[in-house]
C-alpha atoms as a PDB file:
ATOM      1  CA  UNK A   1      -1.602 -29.449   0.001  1.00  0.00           C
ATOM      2  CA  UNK A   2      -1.422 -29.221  -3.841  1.00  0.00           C
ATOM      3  CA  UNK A   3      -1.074 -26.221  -5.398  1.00  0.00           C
ATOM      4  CA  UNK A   4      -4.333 -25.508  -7.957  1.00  0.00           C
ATOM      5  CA  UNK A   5      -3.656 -25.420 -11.375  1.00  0.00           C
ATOM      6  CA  UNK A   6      -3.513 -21.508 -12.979  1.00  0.00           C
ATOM      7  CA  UNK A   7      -5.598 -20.063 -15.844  1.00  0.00           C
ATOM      8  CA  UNK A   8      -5.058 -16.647 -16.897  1.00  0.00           C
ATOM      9  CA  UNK A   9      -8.191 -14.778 -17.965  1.00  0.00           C
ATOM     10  CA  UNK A  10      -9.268 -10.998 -18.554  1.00  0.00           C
ATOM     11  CA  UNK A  11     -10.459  -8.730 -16.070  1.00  0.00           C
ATOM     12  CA  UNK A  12     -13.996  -8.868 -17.095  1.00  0.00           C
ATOM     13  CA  UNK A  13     -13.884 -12.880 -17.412  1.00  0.00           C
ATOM     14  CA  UNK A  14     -12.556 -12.909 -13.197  1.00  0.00           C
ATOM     15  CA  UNK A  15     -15.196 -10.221 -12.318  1.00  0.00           C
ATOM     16  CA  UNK A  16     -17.779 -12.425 -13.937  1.00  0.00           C
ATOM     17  CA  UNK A  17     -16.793 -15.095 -11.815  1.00  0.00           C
ATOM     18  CA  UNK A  18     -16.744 -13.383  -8.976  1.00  0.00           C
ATOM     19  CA  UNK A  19     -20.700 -11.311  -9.763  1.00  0.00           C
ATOM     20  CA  UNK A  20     -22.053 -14.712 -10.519  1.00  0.00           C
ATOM     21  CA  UNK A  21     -21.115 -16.139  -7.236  1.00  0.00           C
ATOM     22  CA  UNK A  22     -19.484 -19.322  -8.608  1.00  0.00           C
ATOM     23  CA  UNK A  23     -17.846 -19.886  -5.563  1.00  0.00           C
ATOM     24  CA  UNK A  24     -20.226 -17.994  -3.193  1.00  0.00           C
ATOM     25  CA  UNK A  25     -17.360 -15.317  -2.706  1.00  0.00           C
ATOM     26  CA  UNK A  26     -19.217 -12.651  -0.744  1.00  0.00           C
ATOM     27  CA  UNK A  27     -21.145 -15.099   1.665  1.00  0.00           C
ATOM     28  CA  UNK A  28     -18.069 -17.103   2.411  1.00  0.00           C
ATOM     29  CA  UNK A  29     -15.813 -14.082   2.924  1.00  0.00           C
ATOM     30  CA  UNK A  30     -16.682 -13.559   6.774  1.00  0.00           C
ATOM     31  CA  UNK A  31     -15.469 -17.588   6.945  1.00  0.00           C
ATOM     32  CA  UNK A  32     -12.360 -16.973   5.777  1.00  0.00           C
ATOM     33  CA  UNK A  33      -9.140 -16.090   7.056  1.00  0.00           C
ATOM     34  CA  UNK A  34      -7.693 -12.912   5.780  1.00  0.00           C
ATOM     35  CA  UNK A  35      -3.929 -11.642   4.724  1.00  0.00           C
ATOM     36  CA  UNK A  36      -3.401  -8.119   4.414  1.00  0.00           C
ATOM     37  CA  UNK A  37      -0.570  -7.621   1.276  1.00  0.00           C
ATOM     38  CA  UNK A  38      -0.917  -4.308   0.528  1.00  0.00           C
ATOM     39  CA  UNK A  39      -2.681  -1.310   2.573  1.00  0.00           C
ATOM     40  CA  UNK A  40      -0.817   2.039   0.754  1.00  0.00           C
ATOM     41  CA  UNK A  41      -2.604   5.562   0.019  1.00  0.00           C
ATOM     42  CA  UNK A  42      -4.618   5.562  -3.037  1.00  0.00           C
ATOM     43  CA  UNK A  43      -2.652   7.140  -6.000  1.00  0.00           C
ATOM     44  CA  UNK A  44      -3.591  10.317  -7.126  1.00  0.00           C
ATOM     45  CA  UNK A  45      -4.448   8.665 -10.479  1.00  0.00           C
ATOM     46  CA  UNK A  46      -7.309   6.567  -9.234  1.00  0.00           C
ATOM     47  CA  UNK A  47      -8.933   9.981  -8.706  1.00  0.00           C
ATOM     48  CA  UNK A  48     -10.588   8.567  -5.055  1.00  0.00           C
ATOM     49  CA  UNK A  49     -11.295  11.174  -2.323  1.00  0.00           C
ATOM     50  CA  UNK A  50      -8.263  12.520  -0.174  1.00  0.00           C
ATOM     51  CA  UNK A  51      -7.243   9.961   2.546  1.00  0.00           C
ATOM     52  CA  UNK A  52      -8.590   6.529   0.969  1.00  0.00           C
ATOM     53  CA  UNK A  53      -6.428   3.847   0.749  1.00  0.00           C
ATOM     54  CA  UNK A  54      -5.467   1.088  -1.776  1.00  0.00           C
ATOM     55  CA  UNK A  55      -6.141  -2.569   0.067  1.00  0.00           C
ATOM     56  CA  UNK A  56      -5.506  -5.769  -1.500  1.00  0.00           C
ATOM     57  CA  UNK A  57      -6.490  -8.584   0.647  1.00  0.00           C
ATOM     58  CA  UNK A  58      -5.875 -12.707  -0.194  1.00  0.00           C
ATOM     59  CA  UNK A  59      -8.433 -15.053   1.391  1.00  0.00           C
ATOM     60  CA  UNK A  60      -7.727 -18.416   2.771  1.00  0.00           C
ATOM     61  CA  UNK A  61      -9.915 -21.791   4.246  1.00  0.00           C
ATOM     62  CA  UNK A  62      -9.002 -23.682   7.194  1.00  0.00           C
ATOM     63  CA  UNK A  63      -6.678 -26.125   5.402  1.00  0.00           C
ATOM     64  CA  UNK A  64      -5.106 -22.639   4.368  1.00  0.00           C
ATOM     65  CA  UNK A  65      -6.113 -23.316   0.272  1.00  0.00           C
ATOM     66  CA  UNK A  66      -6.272 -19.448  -0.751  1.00  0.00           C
ATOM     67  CA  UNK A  67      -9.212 -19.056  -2.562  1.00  0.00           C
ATOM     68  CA  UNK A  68      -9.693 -15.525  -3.591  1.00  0.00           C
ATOM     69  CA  UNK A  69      -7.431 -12.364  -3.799  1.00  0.00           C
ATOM     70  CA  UNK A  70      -9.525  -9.041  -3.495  1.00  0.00           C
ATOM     71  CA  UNK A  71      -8.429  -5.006  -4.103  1.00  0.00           C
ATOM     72  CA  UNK A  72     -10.822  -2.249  -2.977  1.00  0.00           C
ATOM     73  CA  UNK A  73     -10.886   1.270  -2.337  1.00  0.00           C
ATOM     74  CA  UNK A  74     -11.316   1.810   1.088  1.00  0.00           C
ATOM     75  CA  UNK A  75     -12.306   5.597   1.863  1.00  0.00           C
ATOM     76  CA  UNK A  76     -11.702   7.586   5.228  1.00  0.00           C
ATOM     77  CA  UNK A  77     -15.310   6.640   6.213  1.00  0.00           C
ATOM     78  CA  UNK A  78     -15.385   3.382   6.083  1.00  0.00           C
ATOM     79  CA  UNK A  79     -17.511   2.847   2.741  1.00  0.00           C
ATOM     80  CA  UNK A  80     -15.825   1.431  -0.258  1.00  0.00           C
ATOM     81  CA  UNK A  81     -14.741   3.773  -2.899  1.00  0.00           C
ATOM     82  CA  UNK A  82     -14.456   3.050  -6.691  1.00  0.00           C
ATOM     83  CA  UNK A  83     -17.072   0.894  -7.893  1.00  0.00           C
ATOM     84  CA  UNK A  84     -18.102   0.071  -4.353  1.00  0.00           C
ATOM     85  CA  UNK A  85     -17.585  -3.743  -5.038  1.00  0.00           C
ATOM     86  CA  UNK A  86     -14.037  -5.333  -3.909  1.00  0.00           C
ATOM     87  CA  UNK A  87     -12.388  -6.349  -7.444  1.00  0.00           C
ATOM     88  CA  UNK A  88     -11.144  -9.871  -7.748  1.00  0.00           C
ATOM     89  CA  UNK A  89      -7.373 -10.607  -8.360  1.00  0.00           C
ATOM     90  CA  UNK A  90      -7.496 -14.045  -7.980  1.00  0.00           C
ATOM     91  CA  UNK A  91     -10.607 -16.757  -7.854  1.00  0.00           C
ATOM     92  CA  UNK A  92     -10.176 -20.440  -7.061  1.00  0.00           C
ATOM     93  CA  UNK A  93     -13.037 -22.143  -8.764  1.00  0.00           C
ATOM     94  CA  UNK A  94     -13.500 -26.115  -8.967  1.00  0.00           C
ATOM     95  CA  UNK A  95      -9.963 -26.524  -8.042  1.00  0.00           C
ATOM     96  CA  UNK A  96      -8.451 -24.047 -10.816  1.00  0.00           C
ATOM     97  CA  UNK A  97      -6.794 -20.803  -9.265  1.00  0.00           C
ATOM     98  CA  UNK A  98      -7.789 -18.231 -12.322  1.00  0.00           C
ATOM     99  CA  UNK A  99      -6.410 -14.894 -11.809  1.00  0.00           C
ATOM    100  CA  UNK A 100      -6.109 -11.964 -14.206  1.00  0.00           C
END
């Protein structure tokens, strides 16, 4: 497998990408296998409610391409905290891995 080609871009550029559904992110989340890289208490700095945690998750298909990296805020109940979106590290679109 070839590695994609890397763009740099700003934040608001990736989240773009990702809120526009250029690579139908959310729906094809469930359909992809997930890696767990980071799972730590939120810092205090985030300001998030006691006990929520700082998740960052990358996202791969079944030839194991990764195609997205995610971070959330993932509070004691269950619901996501911050923005209540996941917030995209890294987004493989049309073959080009664009991260921020």
């Amino acid at each position: 497998m070839n590695k994609a080609p890397r763009i740099r871009i700003s934040e608001n550029e990736l989240r773009g990408k990702f809120n526009r559904n250029e690579g139908g992110y959310p729906a094809r989340r469930a359909s992809l296998k997930v890696h767990r890289i980071y799972d730590e208490p939120a810092s205090p700095t985030s300001k998030q409610q006691p006990g929520t945690r700082s998740i960052v998750d990358s996202y791969y298909d079944e030839a194991g391409q990764k195609v997205m990296t995610l971070h959330c805020f993932l509070k004691p109940d269950g619901t996501l905290g911050g923005s209540g979106r996941p917030d995209p590290k890294e987004l493989l679109v049309d073959g080009i891995m664009y991260y921020k």
